[in-house]
Each structure stands twice: as structure tokens, then as C-alpha cells.
PDB file of N, CA and C in Angstrom:
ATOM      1  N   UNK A   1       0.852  -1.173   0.000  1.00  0.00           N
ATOM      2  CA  UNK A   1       0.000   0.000   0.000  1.00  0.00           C
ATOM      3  C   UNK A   1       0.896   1.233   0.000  1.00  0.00           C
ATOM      4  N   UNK A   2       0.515   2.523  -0.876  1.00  0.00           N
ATOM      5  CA  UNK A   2       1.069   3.721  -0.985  1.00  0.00           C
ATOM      6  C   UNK A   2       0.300   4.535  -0.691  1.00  0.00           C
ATOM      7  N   UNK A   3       0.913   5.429  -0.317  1.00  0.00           N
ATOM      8  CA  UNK A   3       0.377   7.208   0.111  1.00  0.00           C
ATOM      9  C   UNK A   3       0.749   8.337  -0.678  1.00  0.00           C
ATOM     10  N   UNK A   4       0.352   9.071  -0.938  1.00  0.00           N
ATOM     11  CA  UNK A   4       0.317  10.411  -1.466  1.00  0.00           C
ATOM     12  C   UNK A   4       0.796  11.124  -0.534  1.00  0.00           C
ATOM     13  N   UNK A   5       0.844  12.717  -0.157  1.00  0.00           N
ATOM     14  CA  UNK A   5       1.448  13.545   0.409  1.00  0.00           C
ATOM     15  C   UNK A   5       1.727  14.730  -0.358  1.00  0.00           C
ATOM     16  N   UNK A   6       1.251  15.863  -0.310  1.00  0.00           N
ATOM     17  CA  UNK A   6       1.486  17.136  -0.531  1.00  0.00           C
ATOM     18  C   UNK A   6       2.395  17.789   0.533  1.00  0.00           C
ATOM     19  N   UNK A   7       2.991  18.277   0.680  1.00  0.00           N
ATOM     20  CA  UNK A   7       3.708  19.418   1.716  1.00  0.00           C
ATOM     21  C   UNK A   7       4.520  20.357   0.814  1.00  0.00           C
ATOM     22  N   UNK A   8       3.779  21.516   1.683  1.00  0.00           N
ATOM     23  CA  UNK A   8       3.999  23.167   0.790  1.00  0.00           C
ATOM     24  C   UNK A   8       4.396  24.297   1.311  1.00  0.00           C
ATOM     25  N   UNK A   9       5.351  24.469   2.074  1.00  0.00           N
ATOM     26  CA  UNK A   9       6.034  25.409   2.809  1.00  0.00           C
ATOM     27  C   UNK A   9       5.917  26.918   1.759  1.00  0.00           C
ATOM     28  N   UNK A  10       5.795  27.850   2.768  1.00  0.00           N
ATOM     29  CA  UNK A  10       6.160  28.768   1.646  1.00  0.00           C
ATOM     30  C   UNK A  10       7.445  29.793   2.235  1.00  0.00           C
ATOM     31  N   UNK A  11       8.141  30.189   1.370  1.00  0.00           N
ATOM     32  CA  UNK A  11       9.503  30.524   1.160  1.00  0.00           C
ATOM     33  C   UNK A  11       9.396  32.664   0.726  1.00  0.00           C
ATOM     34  N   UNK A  12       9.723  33.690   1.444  1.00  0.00           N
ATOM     35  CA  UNK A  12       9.733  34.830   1.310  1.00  0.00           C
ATOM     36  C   UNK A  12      10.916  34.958   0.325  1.00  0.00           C
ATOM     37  N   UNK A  13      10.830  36.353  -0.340  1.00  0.00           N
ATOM     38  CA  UNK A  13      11.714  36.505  -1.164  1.00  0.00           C
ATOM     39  C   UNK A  13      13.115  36.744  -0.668  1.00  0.00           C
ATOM     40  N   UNK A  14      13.276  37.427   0.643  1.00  0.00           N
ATOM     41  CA  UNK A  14      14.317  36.885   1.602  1.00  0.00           C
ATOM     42  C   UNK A  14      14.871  35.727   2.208  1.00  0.00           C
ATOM     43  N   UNK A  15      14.022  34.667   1.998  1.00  0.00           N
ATOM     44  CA  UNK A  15      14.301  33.560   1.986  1.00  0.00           C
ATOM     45  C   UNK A  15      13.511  32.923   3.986  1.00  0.00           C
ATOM     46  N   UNK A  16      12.984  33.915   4.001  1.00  0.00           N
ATOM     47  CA  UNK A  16      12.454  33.320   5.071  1.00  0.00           C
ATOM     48  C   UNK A  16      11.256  32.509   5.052  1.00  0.00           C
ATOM     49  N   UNK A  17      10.758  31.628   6.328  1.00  0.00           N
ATOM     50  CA  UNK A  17       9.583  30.418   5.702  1.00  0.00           C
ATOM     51  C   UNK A  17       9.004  31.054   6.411  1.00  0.00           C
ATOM     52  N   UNK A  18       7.290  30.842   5.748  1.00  0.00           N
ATOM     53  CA  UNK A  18       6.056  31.134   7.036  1.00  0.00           C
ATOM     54  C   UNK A  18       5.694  30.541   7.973  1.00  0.00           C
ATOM     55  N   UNK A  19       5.443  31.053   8.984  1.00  0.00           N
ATOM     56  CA  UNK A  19       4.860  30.389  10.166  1.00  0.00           C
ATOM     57  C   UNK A  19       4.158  28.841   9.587  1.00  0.00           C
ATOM     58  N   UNK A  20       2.988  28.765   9.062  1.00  0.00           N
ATOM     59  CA  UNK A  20       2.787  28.134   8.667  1.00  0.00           C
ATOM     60  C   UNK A  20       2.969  27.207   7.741  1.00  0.00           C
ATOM     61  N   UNK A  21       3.130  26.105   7.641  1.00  0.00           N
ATOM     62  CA  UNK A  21       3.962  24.216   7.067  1.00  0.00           C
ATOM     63  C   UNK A  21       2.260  24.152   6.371  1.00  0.00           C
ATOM     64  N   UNK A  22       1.815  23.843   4.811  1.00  0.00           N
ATOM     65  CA  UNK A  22       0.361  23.218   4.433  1.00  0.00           C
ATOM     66  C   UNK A  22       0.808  21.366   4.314  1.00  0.00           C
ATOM     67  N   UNK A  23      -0.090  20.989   4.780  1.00  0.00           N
ATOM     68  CA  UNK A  23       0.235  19.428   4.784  1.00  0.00           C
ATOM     69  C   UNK A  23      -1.338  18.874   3.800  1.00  0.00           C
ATOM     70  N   UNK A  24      -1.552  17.926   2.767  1.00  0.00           N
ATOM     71  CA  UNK A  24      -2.583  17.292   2.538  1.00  0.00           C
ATOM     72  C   UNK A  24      -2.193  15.833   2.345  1.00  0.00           C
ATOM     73  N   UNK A  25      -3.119  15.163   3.105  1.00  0.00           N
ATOM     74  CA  UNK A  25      -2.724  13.537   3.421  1.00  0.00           C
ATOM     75  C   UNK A  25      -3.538  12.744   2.842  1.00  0.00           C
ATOM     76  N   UNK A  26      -3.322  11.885   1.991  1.00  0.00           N
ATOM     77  CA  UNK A  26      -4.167  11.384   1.216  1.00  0.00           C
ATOM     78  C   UNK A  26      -4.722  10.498   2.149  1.00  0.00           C
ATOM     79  N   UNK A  27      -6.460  10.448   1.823  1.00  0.00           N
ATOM     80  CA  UNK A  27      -7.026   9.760   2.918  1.00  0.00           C
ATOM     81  C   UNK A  27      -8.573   9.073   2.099  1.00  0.00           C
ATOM     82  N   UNK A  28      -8.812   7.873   2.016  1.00  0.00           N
ATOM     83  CA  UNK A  28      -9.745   7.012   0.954  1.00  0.00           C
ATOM     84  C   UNK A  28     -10.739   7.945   0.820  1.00  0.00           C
ATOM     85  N   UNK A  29     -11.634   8.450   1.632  1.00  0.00           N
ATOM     86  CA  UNK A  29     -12.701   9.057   1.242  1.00  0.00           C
ATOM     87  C   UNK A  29     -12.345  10.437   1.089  1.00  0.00           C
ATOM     88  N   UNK A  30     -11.716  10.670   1.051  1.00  0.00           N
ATOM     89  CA  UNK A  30     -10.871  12.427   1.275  1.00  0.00           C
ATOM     90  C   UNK A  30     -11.543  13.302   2.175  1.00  0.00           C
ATOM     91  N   UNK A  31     -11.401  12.490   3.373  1.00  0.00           N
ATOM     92  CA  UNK A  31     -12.137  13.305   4.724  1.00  0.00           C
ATOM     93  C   UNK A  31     -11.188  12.135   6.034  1.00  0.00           C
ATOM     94  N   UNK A  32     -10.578  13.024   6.700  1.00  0.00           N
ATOM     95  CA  UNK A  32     -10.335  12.101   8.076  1.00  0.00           C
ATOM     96  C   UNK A  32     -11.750  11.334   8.820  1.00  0.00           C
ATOM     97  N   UNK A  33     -11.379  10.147   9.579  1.00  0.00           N
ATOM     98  CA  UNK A  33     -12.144   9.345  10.044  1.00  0.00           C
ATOM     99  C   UNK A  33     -12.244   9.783  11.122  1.00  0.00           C
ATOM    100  N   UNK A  34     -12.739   9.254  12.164  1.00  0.00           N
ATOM    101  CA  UNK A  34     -12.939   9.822  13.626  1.00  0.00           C
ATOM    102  C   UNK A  34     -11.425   9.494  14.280  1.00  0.00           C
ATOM    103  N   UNK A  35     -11.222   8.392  14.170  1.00  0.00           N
ATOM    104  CA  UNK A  35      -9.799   7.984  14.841  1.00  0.00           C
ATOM    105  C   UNK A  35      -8.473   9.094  14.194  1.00  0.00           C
ATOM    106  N   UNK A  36      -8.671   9.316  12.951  1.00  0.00           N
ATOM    107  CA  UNK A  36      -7.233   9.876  12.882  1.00  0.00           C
ATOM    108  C   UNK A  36      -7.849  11.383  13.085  1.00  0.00           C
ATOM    109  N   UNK A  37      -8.996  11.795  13.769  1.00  0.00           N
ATOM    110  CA  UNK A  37      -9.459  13.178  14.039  1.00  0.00           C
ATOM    111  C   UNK A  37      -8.902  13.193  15.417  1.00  0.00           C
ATOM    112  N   UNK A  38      -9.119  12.184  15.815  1.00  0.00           N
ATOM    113  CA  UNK A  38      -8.721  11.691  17.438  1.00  0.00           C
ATOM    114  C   UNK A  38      -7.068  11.828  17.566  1.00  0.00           C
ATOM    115  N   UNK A  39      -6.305  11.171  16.922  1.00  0.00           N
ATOM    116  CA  UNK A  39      -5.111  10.691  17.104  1.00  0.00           C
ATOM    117  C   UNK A  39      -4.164  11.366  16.076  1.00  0.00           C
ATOM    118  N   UNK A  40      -4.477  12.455  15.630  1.00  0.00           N
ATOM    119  CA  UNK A  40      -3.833  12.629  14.814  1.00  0.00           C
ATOM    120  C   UNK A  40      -2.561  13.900  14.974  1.00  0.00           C
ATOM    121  N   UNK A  41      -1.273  14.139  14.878  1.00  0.00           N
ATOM    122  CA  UNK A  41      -0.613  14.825  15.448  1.00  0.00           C
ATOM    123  C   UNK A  41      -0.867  16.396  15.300  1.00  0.00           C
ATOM    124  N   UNK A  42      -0.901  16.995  16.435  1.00  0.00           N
ATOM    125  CA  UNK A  42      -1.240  18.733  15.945  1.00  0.00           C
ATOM    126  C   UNK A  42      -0.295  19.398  16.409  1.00  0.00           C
ATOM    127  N   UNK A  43       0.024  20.679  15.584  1.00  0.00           N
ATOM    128  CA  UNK A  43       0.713  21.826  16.214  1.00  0.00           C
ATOM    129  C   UNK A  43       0.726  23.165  15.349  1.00  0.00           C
ATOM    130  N   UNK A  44       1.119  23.994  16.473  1.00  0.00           N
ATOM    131  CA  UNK A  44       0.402  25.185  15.679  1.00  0.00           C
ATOM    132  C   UNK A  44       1.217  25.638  14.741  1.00  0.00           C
ATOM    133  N   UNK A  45       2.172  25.247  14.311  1.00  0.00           N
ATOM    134  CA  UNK A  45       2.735  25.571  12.600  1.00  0.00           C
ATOM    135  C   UNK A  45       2.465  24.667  11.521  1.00  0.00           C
ATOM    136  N   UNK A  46       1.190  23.701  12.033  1.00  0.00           N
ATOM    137  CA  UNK A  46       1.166  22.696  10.800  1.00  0.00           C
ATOM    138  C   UNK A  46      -0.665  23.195  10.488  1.00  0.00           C
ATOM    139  N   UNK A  47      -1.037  22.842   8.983  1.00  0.00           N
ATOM    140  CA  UNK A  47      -2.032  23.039   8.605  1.00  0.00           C
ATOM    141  C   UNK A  47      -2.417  22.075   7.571  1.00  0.00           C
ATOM    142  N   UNK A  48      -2.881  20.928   8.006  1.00  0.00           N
ATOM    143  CA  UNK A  48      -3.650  19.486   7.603  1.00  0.00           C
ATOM    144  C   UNK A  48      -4.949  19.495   7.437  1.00  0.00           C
ATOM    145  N   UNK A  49      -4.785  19.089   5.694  1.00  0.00           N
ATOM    146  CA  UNK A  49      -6.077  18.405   5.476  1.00  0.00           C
ATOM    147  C   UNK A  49      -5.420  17.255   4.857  1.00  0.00           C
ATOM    148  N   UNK A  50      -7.261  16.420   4.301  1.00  0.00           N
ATOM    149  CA  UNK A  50      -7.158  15.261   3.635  1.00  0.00           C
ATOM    150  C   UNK A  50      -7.525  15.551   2.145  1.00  0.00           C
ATOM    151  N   UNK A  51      -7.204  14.538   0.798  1.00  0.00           N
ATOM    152  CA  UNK A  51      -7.853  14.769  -0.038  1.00  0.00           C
ATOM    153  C   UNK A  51      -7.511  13.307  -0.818  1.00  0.00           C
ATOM    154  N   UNK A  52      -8.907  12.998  -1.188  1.00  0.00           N
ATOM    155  CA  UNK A  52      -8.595  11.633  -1.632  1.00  0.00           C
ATOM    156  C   UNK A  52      -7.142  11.011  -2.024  1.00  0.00           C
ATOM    157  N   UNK A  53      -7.057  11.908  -2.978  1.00  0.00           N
ATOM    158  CA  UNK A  53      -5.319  11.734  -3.964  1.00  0.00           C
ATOM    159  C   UNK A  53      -4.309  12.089  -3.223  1.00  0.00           C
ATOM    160  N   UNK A  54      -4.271  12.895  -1.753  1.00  0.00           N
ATOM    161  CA  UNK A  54      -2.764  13.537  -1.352  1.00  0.00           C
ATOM    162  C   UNK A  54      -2.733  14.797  -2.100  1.00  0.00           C
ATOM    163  N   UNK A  55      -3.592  15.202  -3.157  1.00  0.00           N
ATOM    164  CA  UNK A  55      -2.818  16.373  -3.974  1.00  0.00           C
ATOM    165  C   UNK A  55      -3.716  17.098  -3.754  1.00  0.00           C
ATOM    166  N   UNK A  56      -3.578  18.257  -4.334  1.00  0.00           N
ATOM    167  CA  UNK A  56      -4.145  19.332  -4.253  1.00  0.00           C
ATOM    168  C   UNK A  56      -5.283  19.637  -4.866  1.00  0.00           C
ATOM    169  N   UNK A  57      -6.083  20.522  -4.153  1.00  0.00           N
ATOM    170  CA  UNK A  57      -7.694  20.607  -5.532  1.00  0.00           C
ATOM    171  C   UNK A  57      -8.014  22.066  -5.054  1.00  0.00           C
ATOM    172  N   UNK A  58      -8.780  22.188  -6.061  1.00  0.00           N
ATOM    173  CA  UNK A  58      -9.030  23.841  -6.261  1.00  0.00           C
ATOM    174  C   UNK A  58      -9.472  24.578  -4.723  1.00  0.00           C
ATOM    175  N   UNK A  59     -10.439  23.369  -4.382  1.00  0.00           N
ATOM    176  CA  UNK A  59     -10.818  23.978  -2.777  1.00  0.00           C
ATOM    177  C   UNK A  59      -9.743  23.686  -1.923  1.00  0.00           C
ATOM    178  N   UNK A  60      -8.741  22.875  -2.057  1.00  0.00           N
ATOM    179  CA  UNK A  60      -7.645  22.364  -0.961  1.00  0.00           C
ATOM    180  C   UNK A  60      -6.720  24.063  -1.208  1.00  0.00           C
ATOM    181  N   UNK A  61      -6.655  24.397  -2.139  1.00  0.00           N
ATOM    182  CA  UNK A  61      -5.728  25.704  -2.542  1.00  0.00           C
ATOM    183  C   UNK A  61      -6.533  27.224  -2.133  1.00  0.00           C
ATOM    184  N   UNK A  62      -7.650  27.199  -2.366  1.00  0.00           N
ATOM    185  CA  UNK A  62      -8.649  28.161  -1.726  1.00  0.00           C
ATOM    186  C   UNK A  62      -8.409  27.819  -0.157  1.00  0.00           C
ATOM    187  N   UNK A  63      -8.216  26.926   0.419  1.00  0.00           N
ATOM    188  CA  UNK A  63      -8.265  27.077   1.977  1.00  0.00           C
ATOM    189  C   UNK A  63      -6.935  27.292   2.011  1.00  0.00           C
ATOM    190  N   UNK A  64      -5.582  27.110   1.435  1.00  0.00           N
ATOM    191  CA  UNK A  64      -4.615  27.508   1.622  1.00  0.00           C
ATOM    192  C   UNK A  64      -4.190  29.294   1.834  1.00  0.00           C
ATOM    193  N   UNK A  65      -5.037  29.498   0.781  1.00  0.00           N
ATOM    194  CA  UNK A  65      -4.969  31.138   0.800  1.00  0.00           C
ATOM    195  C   UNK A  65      -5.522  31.831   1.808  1.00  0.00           C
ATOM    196  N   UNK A  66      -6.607  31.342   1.778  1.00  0.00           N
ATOM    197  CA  UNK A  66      -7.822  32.417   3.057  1.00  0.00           C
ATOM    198  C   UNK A  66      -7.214  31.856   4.403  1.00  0.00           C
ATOM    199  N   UNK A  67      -6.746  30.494   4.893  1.00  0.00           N
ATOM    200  CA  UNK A  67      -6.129  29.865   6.325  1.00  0.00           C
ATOM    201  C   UNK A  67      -4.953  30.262   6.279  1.00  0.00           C
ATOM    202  N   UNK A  68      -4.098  30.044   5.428  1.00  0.00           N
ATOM    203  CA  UNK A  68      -2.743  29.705   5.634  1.00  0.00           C
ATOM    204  C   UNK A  68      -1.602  30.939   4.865  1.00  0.00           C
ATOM    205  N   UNK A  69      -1.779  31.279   3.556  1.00  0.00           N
ATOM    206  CA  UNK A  69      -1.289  32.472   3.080  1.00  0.00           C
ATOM    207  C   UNK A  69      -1.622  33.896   4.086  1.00  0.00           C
ATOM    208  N   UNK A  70      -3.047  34.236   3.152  1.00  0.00           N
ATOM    209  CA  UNK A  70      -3.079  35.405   3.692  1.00  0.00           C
ATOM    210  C   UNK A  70      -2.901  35.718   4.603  1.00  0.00           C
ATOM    211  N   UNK A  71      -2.923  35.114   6.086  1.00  0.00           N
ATOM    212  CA  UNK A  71      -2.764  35.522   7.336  1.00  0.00           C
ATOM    213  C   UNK A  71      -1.784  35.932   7.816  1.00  0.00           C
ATOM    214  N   UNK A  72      -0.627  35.501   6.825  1.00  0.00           N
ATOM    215  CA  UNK A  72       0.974  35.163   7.144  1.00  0.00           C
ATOM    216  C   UNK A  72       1.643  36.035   6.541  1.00  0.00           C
ATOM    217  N   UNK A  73       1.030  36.725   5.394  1.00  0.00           N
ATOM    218  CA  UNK A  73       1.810  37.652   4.462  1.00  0.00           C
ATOM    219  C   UNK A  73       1.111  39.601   4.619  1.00  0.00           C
ATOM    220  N   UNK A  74       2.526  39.787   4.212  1.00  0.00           N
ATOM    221  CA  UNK A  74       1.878  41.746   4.434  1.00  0.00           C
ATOM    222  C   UNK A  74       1.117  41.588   2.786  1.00  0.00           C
ATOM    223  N   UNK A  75      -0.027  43.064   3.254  1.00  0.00           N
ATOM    224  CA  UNK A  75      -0.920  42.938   2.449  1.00  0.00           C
ATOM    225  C   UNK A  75      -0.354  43.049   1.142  1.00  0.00           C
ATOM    226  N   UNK A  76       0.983  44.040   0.813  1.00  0.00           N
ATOM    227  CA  UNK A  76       1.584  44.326  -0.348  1.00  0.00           C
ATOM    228  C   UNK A  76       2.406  42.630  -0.984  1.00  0.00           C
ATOM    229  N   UNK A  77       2.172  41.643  -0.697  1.00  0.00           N
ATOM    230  CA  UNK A  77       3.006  40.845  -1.233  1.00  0.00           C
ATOM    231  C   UNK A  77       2.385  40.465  -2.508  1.00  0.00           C
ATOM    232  N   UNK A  78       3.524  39.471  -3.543  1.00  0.00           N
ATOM    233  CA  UNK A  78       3.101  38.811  -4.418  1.00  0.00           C
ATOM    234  C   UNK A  78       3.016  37.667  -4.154  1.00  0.00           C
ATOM    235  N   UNK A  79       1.759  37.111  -4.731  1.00  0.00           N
ATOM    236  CA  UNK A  79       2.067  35.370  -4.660  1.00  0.00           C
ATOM    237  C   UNK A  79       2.438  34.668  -6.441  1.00  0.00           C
ATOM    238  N   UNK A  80       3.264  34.107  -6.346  1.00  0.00           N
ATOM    239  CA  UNK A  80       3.327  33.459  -7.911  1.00  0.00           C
ATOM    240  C   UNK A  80       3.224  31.788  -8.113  1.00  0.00           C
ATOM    241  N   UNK A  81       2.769  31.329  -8.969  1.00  0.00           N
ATOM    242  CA  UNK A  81       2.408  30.007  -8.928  1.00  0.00           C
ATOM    243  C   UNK A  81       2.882  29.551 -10.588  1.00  0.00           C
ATOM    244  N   UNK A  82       3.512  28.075 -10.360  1.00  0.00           N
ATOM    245  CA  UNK A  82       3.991  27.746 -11.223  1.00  0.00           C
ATOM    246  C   UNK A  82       3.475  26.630 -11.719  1.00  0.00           C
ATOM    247  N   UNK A  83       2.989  26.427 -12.791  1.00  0.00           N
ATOM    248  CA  UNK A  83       2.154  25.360 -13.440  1.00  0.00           C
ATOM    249  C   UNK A  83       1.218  24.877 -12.898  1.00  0.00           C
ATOM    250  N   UNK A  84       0.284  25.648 -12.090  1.00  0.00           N
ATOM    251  CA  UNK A  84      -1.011  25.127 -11.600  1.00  0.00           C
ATOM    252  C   UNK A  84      -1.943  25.569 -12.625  1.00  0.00           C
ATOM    253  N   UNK A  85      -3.219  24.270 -12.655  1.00  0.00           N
ATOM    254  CA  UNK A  85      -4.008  24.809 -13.821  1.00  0.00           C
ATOM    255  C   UNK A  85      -5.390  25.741 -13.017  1.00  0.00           C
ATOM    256  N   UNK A  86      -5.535  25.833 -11.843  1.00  0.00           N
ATOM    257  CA  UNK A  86      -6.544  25.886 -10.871  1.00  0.00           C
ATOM    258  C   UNK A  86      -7.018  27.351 -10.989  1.00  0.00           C
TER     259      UNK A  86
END
């Protein structure tokens, strides 16, 4: 059996990382179960979801921005994205 895994740090043009680590864990129904809701490791620089595939989807990237970007960045920044079709 294999797993998927997204992890997406983001990187300032100074080279510094954000507070926030995005994690997506591929998970069969692309929703955590009760047990790994239960047991599952937390901390406050990590930001986990599930998504069937491990990868990314248009809403997995929309919660990245509104949770995890914007909060972290001054309002003047750029964001640039490289070969996403989303």
C-alpha cells in the first residue's frame, strides 16, 4: 500500500519560511475518520487536510490562501504560482 502527500512550505523573497507548514494527506474518502481526528498529530505551525489523492484541488488551494497564506503575508506581497491549472 502507498500514500500520497502534498507538503507546501512557503519561502519569502528573503528567503524566510512562514509560520505556517500546508500538509494534505491522502485519505480514501478524502475526509479524516474519527480515529485519525482523534489521534492525529497537531501543532500550531502545521495546517492538515485530507484529499482523496494527497494532492491538491481547487478547494484544498482556496483554503490555503484564506487559512494559511493570507494571514501570514503583508498585504503588499506577491504570490506566484507555477504550473497550476486551478
Amino acid at each position: 500500500m502507498t500514500h500520497s502527500y502534498t507538503v507546501q512550505p512557503v519561502i519569502s523573497a528573503d528567503g524566510r519560511l512562514l509560520p505556517k507548514l500546508f500538509v494534505v494527506l491522502q485519505e480514501k474518502d478524502g475526509k479524516f475518520g474519527e480515529r485519525v481526528k482523534k489521534e492525529i498529530f497537531k501543532a500550531d505551525n502545521l495546517y492538515v487536510l485530507p484529499s482523496k489523492s494527497g494532492k491538491l484541488t481547487k478547494s484544498i488551494v482556496q483554503a490555503w490562501i484564506e487559512d494559511v497564506y493570507l494571514p501570514n503575508v503583508p498585504n503588499d506581497s506577491v504570490l506566484l504560482l507555477d504550473s497550476w491549472t486551478g
